[in-house]
Protein backbone atom coordinates (compact mmCIF):
# COMPACT_ATOMS: atom_id res chain seq x y z
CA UNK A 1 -7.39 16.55 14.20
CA UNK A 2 -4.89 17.43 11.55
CA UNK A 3 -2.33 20.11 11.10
CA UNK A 4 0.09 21.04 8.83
CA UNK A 5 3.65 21.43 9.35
CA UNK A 6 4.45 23.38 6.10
CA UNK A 7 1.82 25.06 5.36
CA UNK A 8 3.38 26.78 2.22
CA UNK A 9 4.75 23.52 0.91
CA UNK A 10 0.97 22.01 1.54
CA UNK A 11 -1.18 24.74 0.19
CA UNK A 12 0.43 24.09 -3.10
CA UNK A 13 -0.39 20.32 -3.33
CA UNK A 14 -2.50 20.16 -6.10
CA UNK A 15 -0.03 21.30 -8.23
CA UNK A 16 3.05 20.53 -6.92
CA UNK A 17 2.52 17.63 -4.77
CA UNK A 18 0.86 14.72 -6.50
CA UNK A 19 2.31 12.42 -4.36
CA UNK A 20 1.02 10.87 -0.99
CA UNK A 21 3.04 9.19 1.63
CA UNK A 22 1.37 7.71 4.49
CA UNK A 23 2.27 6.58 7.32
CA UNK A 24 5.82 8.07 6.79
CA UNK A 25 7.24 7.76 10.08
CA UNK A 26 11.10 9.09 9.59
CA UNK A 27 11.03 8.04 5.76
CA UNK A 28 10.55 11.18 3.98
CA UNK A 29 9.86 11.15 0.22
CA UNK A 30 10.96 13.88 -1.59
CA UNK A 31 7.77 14.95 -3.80
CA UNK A 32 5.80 13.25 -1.74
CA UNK A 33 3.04 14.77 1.09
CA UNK A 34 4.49 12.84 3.77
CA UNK A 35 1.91 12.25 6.68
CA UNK A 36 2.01 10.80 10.07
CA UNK A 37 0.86 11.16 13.39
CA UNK A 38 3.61 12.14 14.71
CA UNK A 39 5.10 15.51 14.36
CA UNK A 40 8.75 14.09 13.13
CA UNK A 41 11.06 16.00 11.11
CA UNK A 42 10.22 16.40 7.45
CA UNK A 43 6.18 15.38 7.89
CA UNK A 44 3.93 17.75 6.00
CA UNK A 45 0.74 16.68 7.47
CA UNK A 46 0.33 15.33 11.44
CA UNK A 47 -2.99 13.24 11.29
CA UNK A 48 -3.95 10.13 12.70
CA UNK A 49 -5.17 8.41 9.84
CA UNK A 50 -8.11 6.47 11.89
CA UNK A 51 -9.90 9.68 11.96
CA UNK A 52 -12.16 10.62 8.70
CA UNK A 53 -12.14 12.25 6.48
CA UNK A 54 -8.66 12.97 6.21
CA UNK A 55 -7.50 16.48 5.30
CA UNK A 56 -7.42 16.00 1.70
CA UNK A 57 -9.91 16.85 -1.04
CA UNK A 58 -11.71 14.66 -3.62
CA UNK A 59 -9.38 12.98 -6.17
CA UNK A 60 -6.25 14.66 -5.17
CA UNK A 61 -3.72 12.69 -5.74
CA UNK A 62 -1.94 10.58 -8.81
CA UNK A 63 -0.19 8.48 -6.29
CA UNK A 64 -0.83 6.90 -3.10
CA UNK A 65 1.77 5.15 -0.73
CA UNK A 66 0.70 2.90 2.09
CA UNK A 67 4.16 0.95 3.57
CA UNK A 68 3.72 -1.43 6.34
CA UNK A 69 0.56 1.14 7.47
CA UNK A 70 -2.62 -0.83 6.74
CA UNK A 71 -1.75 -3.81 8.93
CA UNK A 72 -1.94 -1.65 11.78
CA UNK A 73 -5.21 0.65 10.99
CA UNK A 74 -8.04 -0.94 12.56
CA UNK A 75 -10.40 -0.99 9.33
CA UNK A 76 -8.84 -2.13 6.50
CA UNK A 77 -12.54 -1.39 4.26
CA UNK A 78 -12.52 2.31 5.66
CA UNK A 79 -8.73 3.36 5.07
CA UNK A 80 -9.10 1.64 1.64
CA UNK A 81 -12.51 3.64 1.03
CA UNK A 82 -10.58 6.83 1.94
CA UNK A 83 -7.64 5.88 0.08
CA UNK A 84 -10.27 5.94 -3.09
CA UNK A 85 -11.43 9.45 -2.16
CA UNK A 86 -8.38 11.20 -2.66
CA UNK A 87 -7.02 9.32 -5.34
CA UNK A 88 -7.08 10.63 -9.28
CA UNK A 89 -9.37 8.06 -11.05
CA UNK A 90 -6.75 5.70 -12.76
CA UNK A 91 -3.95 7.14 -10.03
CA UNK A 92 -1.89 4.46 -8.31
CA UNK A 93 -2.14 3.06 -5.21
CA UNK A 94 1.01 1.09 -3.86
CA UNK A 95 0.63 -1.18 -0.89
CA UNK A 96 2.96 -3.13 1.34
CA UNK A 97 1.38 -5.21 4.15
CA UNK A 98 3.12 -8.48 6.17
CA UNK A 99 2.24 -12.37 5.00
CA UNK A 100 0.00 -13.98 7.57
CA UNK A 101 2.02 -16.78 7.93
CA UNK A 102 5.34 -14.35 8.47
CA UNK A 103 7.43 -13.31 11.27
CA UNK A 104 6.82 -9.93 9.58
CA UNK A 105 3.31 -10.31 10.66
CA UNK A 106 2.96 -12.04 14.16
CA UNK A 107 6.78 -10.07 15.40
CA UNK A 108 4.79 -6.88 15.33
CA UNK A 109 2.05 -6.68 18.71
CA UNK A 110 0.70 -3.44 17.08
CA UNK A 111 -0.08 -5.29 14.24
CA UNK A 112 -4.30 -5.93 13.70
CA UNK A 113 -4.36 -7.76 10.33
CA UNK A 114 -2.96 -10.08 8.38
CA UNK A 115 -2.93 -10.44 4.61
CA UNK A 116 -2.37 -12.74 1.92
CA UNK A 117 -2.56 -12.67 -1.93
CA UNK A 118 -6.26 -12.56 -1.71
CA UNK A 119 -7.27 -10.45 0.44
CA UNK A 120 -7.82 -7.27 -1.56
CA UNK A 121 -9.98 -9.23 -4.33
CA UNK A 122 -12.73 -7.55 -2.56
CA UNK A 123 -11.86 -4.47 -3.68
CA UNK A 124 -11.89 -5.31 -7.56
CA UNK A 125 -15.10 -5.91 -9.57
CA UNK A 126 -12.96 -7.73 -12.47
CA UNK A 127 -12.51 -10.82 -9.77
CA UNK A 128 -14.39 -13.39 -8.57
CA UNK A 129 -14.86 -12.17 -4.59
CA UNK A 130 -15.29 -8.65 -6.25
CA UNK A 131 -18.09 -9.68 -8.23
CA UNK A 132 -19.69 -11.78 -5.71
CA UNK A 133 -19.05 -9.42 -2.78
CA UNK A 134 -19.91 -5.83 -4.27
CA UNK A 135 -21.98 -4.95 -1.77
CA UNK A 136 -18.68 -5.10 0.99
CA UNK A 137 -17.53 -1.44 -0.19
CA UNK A 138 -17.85 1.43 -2.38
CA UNK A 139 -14.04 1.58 -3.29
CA UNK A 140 -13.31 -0.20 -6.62
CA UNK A 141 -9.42 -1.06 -7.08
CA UNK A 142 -7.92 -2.85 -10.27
CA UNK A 143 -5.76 -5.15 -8.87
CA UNK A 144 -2.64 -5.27 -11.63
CA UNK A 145 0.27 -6.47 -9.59
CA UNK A 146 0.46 -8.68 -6.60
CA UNK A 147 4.35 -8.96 -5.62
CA UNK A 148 5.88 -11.61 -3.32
CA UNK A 149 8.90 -10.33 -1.07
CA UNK A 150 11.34 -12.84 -0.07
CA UNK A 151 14.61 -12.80 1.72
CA UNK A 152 17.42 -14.63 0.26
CA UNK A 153 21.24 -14.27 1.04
CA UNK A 154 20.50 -11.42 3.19
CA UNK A 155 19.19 -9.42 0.49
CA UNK A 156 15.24 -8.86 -0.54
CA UNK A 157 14.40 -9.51 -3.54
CA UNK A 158 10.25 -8.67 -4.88
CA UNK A 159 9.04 -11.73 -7.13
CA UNK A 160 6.66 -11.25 -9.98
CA UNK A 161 5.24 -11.91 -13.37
CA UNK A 162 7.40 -10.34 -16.19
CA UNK A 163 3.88 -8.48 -17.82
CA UNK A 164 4.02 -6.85 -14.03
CA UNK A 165 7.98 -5.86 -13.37
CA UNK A 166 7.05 -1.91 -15.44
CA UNK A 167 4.87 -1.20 -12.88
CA UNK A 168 6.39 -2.80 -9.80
CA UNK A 169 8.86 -0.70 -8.39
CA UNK A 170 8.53 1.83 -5.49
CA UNK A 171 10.69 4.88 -4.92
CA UNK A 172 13.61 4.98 -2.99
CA UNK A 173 14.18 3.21 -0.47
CA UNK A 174 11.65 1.26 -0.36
CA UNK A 175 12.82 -0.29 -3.87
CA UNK A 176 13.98 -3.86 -3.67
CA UNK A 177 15.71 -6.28 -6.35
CA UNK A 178 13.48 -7.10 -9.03
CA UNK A 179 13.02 -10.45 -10.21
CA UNK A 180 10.54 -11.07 -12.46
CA UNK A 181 9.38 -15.13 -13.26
CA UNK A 182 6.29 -15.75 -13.56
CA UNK A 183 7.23 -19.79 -12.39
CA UNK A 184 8.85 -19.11 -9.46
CA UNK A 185 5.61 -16.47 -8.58
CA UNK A 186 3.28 -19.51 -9.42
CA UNK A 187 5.17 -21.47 -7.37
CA UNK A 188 5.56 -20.04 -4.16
CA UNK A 189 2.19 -19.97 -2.10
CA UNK A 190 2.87 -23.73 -2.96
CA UNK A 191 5.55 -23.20 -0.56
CA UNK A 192 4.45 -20.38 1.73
CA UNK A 193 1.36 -21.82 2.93
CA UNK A 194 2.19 -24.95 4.43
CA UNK A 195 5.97 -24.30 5.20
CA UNK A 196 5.81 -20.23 6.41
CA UNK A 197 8.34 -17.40 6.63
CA UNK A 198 8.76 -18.06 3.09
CA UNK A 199 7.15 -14.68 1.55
CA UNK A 200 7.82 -12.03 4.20
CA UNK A 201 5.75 -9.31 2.62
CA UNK A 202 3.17 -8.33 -0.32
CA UNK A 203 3.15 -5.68 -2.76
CA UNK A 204 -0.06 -4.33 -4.34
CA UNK A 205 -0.19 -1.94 -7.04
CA UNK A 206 -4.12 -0.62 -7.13
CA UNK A 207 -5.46 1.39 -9.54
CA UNK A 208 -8.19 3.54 -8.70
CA UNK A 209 -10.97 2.90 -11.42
CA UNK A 210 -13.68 5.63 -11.83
């Protein structure tokens, strides 16, 4: 069950509120609904997001934020189907999940899945597991950006192609350094795979195709 912390705030999403944040936990997004299951200060919404349907209406929302969220949500098809619900068609979907082969992904026991760069190609009839696998889900994503996160020199830094780096970043402060090269992006999983710990975390920009 769901309730709502501000209700005045809330009852004016649809015009107001564009935004979603789930998952929030103590980050609070200004212009964002922030939702969690836990009643912290500055949620909007208290829902536990493996109950559906959540408390949103059809096509709600421009933008949708999941951060370090899906990994621990025990159907990855089902959140992702929701997560098409309430998004505008062509509204943005923004995803952060741990690399399989990370400590980011086996240093969390509440953790369920893993991902890697692949594992959303489901989702998206323009690729080749899309096509092949339709039948999987309803939800149909366009993949545009898949982002490696690395750690270097103590800072994080989120590696792409330079056609991707426009529509890359995420708000504050989840926003890392930038670095778009489309070699070094090539390169990596060359790395990552056999070696590990070398990409810590993925970003996926989704949009929400009609």
């Amino acid at each position: 069950m769901a309730y709502i912390l501000e209700p005045k705030t809330i009852n004016k999403t649809k015009d107001l509120k564009s935004r979603l944040h789930l998952g929030c936990g103590s980050i609070i997004l200004p212009n964002h609904v922030n939702v969690d299951h836990v009643a912290l200060p500055g949620v909007d919404v208290v829902h536990d997001l493996t109950e559906f349907p959540w408390p949103f209406v059809d096509q709600q929302f421009d933008d949708v934020i999941l951060v370090d969220i899906l990994e621990h949500l025990p159907s990855v098809v089902k959140t992702l189907e929701e997560v098409y619900r309430i998004t505008k068609p062509d509204g943005r979907v923004l995803i952060r999940v741990p690399y399989y082969n990370s400590t980011d992904a086996s240093g969390d026991p509440t953790h369920i899945h893993f991902f890697n760069e692949c594992t959303l190609d489901f989702f998206d009839p323009g690729r080749e597991m899309g096509q092949s696998r339709a039948y999987y889900s309803s939800a149909k994503f366009h993949i545009r950006v898949v982002g490696y996160r690395v750690y270097f020199l103590r800072r994080v830094f989120l590696i792409c192609n330079g056609d991707e780096a426009k529509n890359t970043l995420m708000p504050e402060p989840y926003k890392v350094k930038l670095m778009a090269n489309a070699f070094l992006k090539k390169c990596l999983p060359y790395l990552a795979h056999p070696l590990g710990n070398i990409i810590r975390t993925l970003h996926f920009e989704l949009v929400r195709l009609p």
